[in-house]
N, C-alpha and C. Protein backbone atom coordinates (compact mmCIF):
# COMPACT_ATOMS: atom_id res chain seq x y z
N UNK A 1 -65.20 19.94 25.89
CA UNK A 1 -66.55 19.83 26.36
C UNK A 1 -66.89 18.38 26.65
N UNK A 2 -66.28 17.37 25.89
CA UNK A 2 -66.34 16.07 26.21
C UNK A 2 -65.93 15.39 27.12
N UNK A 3 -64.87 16.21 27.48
CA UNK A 3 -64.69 15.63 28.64
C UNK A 3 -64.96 16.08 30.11
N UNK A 4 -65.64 17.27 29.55
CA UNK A 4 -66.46 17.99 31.15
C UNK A 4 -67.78 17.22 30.89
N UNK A 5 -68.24 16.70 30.18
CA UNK A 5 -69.29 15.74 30.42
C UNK A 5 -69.42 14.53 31.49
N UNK A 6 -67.87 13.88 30.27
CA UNK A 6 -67.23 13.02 31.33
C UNK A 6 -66.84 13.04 32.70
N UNK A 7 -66.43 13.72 32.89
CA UNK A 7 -66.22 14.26 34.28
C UNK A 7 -67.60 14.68 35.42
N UNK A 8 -68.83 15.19 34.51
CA UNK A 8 -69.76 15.35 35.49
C UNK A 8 -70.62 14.21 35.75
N UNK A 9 -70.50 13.58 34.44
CA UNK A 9 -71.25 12.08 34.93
C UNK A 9 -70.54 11.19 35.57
N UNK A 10 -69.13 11.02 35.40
CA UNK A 10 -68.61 9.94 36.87
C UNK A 10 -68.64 10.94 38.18
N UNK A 11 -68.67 11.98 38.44
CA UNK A 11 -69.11 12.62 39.61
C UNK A 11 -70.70 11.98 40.07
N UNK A 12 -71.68 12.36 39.41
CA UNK A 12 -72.92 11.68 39.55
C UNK A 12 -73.03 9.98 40.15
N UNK A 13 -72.08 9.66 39.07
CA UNK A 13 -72.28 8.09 39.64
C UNK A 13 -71.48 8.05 41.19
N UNK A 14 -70.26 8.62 41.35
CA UNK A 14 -69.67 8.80 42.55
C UNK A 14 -70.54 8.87 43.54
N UNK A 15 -71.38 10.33 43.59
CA UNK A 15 -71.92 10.59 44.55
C UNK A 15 -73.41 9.82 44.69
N UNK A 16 -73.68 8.70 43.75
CA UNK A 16 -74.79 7.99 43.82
C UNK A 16 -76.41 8.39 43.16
N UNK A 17 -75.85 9.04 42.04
CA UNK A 17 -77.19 9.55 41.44
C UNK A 17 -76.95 8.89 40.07
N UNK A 18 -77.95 7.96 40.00
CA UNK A 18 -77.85 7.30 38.73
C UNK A 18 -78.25 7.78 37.49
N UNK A 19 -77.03 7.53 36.69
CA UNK A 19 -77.71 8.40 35.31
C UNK A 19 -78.67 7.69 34.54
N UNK A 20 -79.24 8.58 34.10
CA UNK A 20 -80.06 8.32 32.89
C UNK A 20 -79.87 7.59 31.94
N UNK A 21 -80.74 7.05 30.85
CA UNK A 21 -80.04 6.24 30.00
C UNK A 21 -79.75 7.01 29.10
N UNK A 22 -79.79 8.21 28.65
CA UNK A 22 -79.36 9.19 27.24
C UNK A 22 -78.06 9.74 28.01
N UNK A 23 -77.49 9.71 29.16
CA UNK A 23 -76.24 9.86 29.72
C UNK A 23 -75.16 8.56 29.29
N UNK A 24 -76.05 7.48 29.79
CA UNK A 24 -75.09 6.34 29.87
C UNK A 24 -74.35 6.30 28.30
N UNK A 25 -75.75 6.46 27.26
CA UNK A 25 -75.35 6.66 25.88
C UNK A 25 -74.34 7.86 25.49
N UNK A 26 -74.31 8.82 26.02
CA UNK A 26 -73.55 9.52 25.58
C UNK A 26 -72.16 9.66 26.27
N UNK A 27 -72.15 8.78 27.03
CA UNK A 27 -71.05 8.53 28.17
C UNK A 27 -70.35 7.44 27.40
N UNK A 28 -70.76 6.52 26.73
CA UNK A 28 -69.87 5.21 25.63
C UNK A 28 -69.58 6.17 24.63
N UNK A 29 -70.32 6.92 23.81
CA UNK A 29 -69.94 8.02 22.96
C UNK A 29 -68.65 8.88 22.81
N UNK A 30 -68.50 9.19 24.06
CA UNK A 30 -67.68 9.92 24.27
C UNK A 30 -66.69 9.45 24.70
N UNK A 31 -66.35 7.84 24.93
CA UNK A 31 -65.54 6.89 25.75
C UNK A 31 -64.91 6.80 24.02
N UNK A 32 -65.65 6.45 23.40
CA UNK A 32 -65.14 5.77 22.17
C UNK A 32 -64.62 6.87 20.72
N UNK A 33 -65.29 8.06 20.91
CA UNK A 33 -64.48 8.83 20.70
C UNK A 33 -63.65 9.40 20.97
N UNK A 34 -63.01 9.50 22.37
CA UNK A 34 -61.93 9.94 23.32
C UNK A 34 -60.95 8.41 22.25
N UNK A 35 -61.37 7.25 22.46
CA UNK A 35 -60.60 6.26 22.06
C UNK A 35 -60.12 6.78 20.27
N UNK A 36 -60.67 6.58 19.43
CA UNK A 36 -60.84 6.94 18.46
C UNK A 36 -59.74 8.20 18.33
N UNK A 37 -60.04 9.36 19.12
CA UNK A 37 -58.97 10.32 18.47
C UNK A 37 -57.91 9.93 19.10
N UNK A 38 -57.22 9.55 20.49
CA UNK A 38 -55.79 8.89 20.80
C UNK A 38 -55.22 7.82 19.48
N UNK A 39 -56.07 6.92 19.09
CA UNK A 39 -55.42 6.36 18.34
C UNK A 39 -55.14 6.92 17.34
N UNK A 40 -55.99 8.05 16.29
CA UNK A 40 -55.48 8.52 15.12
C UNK A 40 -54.07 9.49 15.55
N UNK A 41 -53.98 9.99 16.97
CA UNK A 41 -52.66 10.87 17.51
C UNK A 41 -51.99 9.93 17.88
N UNK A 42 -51.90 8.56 17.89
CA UNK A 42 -50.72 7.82 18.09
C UNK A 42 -50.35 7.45 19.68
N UNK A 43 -51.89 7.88 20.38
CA UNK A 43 -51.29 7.85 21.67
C UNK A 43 -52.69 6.50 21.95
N UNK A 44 -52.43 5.84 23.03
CA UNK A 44 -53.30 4.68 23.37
C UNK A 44 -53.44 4.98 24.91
N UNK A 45 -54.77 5.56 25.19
CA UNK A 45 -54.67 6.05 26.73
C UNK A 45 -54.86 4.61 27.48
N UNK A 46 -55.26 3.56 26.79
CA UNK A 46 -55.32 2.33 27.22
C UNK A 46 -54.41 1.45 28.22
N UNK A 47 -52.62 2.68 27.28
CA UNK A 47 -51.61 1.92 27.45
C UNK A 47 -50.52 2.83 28.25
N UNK A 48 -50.86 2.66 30.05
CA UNK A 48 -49.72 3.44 30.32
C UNK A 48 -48.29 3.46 30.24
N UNK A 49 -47.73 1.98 29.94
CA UNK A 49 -46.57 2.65 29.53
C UNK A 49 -46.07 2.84 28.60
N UNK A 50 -47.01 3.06 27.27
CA UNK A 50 -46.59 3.31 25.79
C UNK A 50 -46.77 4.57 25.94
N UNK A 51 -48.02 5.37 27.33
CA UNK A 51 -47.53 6.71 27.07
C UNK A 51 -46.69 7.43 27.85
N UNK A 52 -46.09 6.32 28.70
CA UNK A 52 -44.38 6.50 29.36
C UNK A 52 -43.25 7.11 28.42
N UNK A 53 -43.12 5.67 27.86
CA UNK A 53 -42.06 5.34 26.64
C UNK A 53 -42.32 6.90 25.63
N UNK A 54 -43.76 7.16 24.85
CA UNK A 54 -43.61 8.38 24.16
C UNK A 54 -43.84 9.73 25.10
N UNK A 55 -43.44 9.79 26.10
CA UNK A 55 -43.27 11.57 26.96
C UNK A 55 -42.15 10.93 26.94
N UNK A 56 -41.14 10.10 27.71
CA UNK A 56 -39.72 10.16 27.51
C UNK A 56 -39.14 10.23 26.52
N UNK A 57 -39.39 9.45 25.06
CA UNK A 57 -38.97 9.88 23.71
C UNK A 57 -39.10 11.35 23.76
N UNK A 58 -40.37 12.05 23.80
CA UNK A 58 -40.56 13.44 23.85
C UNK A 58 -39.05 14.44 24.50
N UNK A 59 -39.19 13.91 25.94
CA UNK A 59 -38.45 14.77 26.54
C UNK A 59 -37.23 14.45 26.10
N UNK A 60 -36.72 13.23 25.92
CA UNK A 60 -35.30 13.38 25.22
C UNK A 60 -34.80 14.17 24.22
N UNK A 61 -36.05 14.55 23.24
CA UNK A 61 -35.62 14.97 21.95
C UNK A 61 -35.70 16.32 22.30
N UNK A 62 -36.58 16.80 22.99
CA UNK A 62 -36.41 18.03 23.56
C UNK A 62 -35.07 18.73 24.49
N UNK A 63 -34.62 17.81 25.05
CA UNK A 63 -33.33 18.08 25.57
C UNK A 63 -32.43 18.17 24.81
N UNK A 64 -32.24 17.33 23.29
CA UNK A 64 -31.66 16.84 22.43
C UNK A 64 -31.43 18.60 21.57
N UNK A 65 -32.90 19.17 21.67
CA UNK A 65 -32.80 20.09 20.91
C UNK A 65 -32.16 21.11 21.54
N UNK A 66 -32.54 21.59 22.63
CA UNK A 66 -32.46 22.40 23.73
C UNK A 66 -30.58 22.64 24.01
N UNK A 67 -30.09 21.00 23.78
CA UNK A 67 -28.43 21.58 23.80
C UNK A 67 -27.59 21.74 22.66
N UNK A 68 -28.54 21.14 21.56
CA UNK A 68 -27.80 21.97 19.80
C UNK A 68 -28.27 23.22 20.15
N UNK A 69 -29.58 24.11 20.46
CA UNK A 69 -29.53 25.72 20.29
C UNK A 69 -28.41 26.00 21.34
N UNK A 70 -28.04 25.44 22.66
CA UNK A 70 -27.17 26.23 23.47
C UNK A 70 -25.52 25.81 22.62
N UNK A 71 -25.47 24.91 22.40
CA UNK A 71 -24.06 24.64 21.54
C UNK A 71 -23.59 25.41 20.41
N UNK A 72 -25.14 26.17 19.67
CA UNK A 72 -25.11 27.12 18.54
C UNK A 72 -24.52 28.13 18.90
N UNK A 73 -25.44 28.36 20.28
CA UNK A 73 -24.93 29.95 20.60
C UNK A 73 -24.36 30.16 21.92
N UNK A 74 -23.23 29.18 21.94
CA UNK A 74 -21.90 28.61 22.98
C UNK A 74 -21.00 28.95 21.77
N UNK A 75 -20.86 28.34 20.30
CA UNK A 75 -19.76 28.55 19.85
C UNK A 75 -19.90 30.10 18.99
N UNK A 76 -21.03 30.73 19.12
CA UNK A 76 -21.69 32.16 18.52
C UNK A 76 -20.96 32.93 19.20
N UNK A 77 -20.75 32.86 20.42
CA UNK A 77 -20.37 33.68 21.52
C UNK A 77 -18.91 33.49 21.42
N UNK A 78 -18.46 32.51 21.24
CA UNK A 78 -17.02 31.73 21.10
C UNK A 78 -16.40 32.56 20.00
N UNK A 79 -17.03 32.63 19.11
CA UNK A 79 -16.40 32.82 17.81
C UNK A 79 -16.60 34.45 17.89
N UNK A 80 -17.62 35.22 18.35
CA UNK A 80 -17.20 36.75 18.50
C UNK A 80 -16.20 36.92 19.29
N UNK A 81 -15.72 36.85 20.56
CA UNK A 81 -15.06 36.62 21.32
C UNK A 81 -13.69 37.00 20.84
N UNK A 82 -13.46 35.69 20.18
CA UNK A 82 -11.94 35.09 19.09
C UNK A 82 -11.95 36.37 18.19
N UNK A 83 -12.90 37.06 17.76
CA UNK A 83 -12.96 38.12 16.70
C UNK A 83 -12.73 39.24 17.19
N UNK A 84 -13.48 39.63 18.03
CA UNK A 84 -12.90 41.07 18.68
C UNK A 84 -11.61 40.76 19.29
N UNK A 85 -10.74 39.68 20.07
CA UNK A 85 -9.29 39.53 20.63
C UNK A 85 -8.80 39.84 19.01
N UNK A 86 -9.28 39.09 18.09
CA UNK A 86 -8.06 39.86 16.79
C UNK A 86 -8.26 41.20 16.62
N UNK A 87 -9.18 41.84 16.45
CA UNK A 87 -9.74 42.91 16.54
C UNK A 87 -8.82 44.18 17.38
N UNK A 88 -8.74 43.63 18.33
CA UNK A 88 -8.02 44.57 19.61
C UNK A 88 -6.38 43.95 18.82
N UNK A 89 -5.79 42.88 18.38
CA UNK A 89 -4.52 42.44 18.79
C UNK A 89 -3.86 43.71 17.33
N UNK A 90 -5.25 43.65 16.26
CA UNK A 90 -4.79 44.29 15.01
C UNK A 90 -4.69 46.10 15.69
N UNK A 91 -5.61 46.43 15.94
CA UNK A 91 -5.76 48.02 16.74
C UNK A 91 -4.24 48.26 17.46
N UNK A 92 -3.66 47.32 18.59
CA UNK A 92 -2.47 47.60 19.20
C UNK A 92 -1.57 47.65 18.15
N UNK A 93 -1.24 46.92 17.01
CA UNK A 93 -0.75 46.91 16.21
C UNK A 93 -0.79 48.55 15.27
N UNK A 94 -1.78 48.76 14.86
CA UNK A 94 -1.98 50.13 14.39
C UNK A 94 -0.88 51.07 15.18
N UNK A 95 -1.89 50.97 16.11
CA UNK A 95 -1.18 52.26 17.16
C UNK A 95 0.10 52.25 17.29
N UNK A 96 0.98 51.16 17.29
CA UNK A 96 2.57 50.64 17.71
C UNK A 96 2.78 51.16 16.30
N UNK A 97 2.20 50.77 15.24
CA UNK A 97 2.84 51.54 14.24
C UNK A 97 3.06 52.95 14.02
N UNK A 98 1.69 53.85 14.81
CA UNK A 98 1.75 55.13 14.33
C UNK A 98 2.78 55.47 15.30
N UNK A 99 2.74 55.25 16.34
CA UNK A 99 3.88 55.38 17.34
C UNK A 99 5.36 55.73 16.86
N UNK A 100 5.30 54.75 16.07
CA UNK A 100 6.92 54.06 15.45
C UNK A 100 7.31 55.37 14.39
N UNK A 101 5.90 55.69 13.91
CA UNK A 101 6.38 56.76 12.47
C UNK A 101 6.58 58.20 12.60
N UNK A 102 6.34 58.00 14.22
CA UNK A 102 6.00 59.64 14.65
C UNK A 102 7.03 59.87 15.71
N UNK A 103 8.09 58.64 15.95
CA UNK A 103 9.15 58.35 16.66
C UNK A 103 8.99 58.85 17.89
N UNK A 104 7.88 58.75 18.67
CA UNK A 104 7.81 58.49 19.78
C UNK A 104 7.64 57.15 20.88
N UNK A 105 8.68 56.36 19.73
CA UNK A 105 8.43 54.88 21.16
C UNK A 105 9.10 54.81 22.00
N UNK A 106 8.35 54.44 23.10
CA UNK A 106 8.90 54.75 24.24
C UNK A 106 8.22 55.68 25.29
N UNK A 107 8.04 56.67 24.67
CA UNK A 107 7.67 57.95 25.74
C UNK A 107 5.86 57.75 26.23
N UNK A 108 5.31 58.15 27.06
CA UNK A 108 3.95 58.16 27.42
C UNK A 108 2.92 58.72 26.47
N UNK A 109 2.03 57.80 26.71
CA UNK A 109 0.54 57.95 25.46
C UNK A 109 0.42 59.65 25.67
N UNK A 110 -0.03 60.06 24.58
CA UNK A 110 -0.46 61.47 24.40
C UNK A 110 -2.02 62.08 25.26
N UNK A 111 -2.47 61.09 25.58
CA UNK A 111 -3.87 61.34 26.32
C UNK A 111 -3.37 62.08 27.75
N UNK A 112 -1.84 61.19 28.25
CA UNK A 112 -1.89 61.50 29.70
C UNK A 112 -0.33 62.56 29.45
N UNK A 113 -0.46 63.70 29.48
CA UNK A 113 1.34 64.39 29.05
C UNK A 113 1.45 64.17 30.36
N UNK A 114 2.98 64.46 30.77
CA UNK A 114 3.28 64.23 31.80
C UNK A 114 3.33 65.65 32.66
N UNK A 115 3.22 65.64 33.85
CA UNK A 115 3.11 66.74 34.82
C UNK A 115 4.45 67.05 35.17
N UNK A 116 4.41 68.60 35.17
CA UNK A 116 5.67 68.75 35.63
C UNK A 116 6.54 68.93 36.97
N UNK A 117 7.53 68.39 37.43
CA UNK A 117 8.30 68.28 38.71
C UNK A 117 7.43 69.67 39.16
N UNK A 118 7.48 69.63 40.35
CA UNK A 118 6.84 71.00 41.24
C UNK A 118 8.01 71.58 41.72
N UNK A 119 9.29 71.00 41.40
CA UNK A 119 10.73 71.41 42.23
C UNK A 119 11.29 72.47 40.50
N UNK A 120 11.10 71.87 39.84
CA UNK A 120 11.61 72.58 38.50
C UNK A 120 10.71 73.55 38.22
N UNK A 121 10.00 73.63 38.61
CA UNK A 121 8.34 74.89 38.25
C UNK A 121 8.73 75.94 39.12
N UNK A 122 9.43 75.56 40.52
CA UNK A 122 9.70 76.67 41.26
C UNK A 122 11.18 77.25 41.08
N UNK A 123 12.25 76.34 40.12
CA UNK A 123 13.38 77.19 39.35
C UNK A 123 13.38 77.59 38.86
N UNK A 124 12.07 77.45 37.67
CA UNK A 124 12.04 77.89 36.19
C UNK A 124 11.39 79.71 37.10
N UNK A 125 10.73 79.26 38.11
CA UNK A 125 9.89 81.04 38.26
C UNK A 125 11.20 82.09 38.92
N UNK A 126 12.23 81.08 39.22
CA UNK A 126 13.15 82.76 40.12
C UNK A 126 13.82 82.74 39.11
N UNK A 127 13.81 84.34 39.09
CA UNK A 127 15.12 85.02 38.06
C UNK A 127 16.40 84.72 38.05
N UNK A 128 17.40 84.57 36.47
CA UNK A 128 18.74 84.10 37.04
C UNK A 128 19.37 85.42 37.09
């Protein structure tokens, strides 16, 4: 609200309507409390390039942060990754074993049996 004050009274003076004197007063008022709270926040609107220097501190540290969370979950992703490849390398392993105990290595996975010749289907049907 203080500073839509501000703002309507340098409009006024802009456009040449002189303020009042309970404006002018509340126009230093509000100058010096605008001053007053920058300095207790550390910022000096006085001083543009101290508030250069702290938005670039800002944004650095923000970038700063911004690539530890992606580095977190760069090596998050990394490290499931590495876990399911053991995952799958232990599973082939399984299977090569059951394979081995059921002495079928070698021959085709059980999902796909194999089809039979269409030339032997038509010997097996004529009578000997």
């Amino acid at each position: 609200m203080c500073d839509e004050f501000l703002l309507l009274s340098l409009t006024f003076e802009f456009v040449g309507a002189a303020p009042v004197a309970g404006e002018r007063k509340r126009k230093r008022k509000v100058r010096k409390e605008r001053l007053r709270r920058n300095k207790m926040d550390g910022h000096d609107s006085e001083d543009p390039k101290q508030s250069t220097a702290d938005m670039t501190v800002f944004v650095q540290n923000l970038l700063r942060q911004m690539q530890s969370r992606f580095q977190t979950m760069s090596d998050s992703i990394v490290s499931k990754i590495d876990e399911m490849g053991h995952r799958i390398d232990e599973l082939e392993q399984s299977i090569n074993d059951l394979r081995n105990e059921m002495g079928t290595e070698g021959s085709p996975s059980p999902v796909a049996p194999p089809k039979p010749n269409p030339e032997e289907a038509k010997s097996s049907d004529v009578p000997a």
